[in-house]
Protein backbone atom coordinates (compact mmCIF):
# COMPACT_ATOMS: atom_id res chain seq x y z
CA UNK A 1 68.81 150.65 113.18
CA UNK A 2 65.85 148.82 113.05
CA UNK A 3 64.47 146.79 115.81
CA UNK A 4 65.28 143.40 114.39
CA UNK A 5 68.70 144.02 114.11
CA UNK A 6 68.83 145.57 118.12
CA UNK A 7 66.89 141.98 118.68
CA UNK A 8 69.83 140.25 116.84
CA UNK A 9 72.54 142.10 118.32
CA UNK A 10 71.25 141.37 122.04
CA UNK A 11 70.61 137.97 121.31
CA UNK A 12 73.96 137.30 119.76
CA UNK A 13 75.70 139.53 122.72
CA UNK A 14 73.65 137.14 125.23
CA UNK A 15 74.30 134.14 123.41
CA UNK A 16 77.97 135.06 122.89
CA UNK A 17 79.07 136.71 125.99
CA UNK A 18 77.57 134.36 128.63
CA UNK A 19 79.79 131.27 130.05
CA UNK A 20 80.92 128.63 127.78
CA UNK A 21 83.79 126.29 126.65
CA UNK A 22 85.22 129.18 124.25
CA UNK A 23 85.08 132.11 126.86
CA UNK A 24 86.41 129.66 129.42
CA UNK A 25 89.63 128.74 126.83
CA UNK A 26 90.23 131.92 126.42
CA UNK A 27 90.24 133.06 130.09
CA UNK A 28 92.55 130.25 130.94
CA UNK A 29 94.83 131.50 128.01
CA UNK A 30 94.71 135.28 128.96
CA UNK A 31 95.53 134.34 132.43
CA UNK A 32 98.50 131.84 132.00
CA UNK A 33 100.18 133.41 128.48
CA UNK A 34 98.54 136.70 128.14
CA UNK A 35 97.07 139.32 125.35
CA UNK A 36 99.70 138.12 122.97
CA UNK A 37 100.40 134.96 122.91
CA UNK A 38 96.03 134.30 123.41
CA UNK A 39 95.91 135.77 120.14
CA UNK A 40 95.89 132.62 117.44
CA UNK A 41 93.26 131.51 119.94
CA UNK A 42 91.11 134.45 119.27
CA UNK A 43 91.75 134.46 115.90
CA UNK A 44 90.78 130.86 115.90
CA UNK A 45 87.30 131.71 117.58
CA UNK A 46 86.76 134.43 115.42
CA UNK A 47 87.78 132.64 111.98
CA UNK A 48 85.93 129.18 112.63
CA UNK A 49 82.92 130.56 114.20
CA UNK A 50 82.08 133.22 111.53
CA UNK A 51 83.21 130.20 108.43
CA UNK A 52 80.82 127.86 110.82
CA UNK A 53 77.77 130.43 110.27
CA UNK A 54 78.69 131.09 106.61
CA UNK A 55 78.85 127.37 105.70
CA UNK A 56 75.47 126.50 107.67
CA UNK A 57 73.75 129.47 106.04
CA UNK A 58 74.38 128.64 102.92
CA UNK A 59 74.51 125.19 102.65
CA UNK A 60 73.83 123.45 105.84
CA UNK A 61 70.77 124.47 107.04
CA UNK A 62 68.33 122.44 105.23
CA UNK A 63 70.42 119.50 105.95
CA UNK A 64 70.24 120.27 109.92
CA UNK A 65 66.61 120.54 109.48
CA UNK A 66 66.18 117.45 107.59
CA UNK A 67 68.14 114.74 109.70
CA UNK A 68 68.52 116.10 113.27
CA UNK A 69 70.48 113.34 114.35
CA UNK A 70 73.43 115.37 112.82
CA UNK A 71 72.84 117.82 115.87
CA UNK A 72 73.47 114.86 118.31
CA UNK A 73 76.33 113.32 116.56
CA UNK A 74 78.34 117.09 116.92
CA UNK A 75 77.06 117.34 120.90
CA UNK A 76 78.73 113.86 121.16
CA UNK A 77 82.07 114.92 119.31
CA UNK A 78 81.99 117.91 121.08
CA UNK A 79 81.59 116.40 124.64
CA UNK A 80 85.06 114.59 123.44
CA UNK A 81 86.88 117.48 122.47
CA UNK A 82 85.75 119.60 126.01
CA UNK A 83 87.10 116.39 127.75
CA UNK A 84 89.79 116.75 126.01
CA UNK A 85 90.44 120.52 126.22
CA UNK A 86 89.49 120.47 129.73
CA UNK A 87 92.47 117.64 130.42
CA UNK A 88 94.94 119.92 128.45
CA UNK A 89 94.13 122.79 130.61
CA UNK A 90 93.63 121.22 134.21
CA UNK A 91 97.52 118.56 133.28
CA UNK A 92 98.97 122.20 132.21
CA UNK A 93 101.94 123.15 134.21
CA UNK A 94 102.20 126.73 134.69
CA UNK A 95 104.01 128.96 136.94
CA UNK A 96 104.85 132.41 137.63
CA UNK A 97 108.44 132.09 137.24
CA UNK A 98 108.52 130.36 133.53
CA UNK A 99 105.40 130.71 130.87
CA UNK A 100 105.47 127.96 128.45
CA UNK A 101 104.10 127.30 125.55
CA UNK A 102 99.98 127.62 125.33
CA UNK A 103 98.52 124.07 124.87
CA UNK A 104 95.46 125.56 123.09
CA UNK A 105 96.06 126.38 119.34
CA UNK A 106 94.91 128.14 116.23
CA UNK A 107 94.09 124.99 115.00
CA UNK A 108 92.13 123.78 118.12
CA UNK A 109 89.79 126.15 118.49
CA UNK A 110 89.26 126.86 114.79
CA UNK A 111 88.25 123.54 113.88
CA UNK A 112 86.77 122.92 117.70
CA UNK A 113 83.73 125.81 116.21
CA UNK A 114 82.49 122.65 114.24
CA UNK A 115 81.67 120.60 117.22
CA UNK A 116 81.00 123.03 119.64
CA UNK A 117 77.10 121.87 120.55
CA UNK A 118 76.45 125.88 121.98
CA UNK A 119 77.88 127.64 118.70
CA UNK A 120 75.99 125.50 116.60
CA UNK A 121 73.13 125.99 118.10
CA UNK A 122 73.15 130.04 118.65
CA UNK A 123 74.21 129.64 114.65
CA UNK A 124 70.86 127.63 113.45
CA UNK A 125 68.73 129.84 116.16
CA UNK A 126 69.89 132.70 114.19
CA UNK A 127 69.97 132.50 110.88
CA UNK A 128 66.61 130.10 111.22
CA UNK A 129 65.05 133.22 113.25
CA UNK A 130 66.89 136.27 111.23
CA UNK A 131 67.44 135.02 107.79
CA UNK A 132 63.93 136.39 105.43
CA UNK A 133 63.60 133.98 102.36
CA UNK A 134 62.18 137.29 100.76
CA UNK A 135 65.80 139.61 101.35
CA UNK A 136 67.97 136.46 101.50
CA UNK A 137 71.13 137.67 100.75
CA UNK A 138 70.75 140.88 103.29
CA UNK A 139 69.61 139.27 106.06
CA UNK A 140 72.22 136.45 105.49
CA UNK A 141 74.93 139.16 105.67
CA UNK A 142 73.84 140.84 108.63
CA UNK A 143 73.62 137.64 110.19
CA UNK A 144 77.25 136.92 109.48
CA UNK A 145 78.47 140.39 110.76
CA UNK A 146 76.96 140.45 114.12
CA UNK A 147 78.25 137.02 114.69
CA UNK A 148 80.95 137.63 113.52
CA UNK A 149 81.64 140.68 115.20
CA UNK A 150 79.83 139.04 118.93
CA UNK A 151 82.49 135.87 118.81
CA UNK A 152 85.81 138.15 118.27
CA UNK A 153 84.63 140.83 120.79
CA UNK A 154 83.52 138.21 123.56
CA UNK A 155 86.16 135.86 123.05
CA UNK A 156 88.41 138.93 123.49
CA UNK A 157 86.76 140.03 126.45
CA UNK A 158 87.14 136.63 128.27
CA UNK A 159 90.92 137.10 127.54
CA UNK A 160 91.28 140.04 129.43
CA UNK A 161 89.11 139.04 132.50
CA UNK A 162 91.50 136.27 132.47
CA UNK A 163 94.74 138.47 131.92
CA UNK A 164 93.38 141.06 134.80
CA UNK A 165 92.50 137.46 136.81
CA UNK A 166 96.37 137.28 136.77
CA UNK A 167 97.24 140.14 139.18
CA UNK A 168 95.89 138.27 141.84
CA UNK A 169 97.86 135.28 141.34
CA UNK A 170 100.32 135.65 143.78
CA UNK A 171 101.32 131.80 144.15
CA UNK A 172 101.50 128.48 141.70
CA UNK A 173 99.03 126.96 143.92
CA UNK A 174 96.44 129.75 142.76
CA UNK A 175 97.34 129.14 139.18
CA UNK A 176 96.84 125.34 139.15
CA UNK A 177 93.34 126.32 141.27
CA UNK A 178 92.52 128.77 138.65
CA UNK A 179 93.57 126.15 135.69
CA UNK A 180 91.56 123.36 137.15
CA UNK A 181 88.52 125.99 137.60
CA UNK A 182 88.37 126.82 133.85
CA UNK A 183 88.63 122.92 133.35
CA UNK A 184 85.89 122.33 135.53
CA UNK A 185 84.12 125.32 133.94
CA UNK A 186 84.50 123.87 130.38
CA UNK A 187 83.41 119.97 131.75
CA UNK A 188 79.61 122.03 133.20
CA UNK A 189 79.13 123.05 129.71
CA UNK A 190 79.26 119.89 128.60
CA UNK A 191 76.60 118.93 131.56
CA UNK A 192 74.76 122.10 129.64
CA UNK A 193 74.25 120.31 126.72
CA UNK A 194 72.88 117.33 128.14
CA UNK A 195 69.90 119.11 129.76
């Protein structure tokens, strides 16, 4: 493994893995639903980060480049949708004795990747830092993998800190402190992209 690709990896993992609205979503979903029913939420991640990467590889990344105003336009559609995430989550009503149905979807977080100002940018960092114009196609590949591979393992991680979170829940007043916490978790990333 060559040292480019250990330089990707860690930057991914550290791009990836640290706090954000995703890991935050995912925690909250892990602790009130579980592995299971968390699942179309990972999937959703997974699936909409790795098409996000694909599509601005190969076509968007000239465009991004070009008119950077399209970078502010998704930080201020994505400030919506984390207000609006962040409401769902924190107006949630959860207890231990009856688990409804998860307010976050497939659907949410798949097409949420699109707007999400921190995926977008660890996207364009690394295919503009990783992708060679001389081994295009390679490069692009390897690119997609370790993204690929960095959103479905750290979103999956955040769902079990939030599912092992759970054991210590031992009233509905620590679940609706614990649901507003991820909501104000998911409202400081917004303050994140702001600075």
């Amino acid at each position: 493994m060559t040292s480019e690709v250990l330089l990707l990896i860690g930057i991914s993992f550290s791009l990836g893995f640290t706090p954000g609205p995703n890991n935050a979503v995912a925690s909250y979903s892990g602790f009130n639903f579980g592995i299971k029913k968390t699942i179309p939420l990972i999937l959703g991640v997974g699936l909409g980060y790795t098409t996000l990467v694909i599509i601005i590889n190969f076509a968007l990344i000239s465009t991004f480049k070009q008119f950077p105003i399209i970078q502010e336009i998704i930080r201020i559609l994505g400030t919506f949708f984390l207000i609006y995430l962040a409401y769902k989550i924190a107006a949630s009503n959860t207890s231990q004795d009856e688990i409804k149905k998860n307010p976050v979807s497939f659907f949410d977080t798949f097409i949420f990747q699109f707007v999400n100002p921190k995926g977008v940018m660890a996207a364009l960092t690394l295919i503009s830092k990783f992708v060679s114009e001389s081994n295009y196609l390679m490069t692009s590949i390897m690119v997609i993998i370790v993204c690929s591979v960095t959103a479905f393992l750290s979103i999956t991680t955040w769902t079990f800190l939030g599912k092992f979170l759970r054991k210590f829940a031992t009233n509905n007043s620590f679940i609706k402190r614990f649901n507003y916490a991820m909501s104000f978790l998911i409202l400081a990333c917004i303050i994140g992209f702001y600075i």
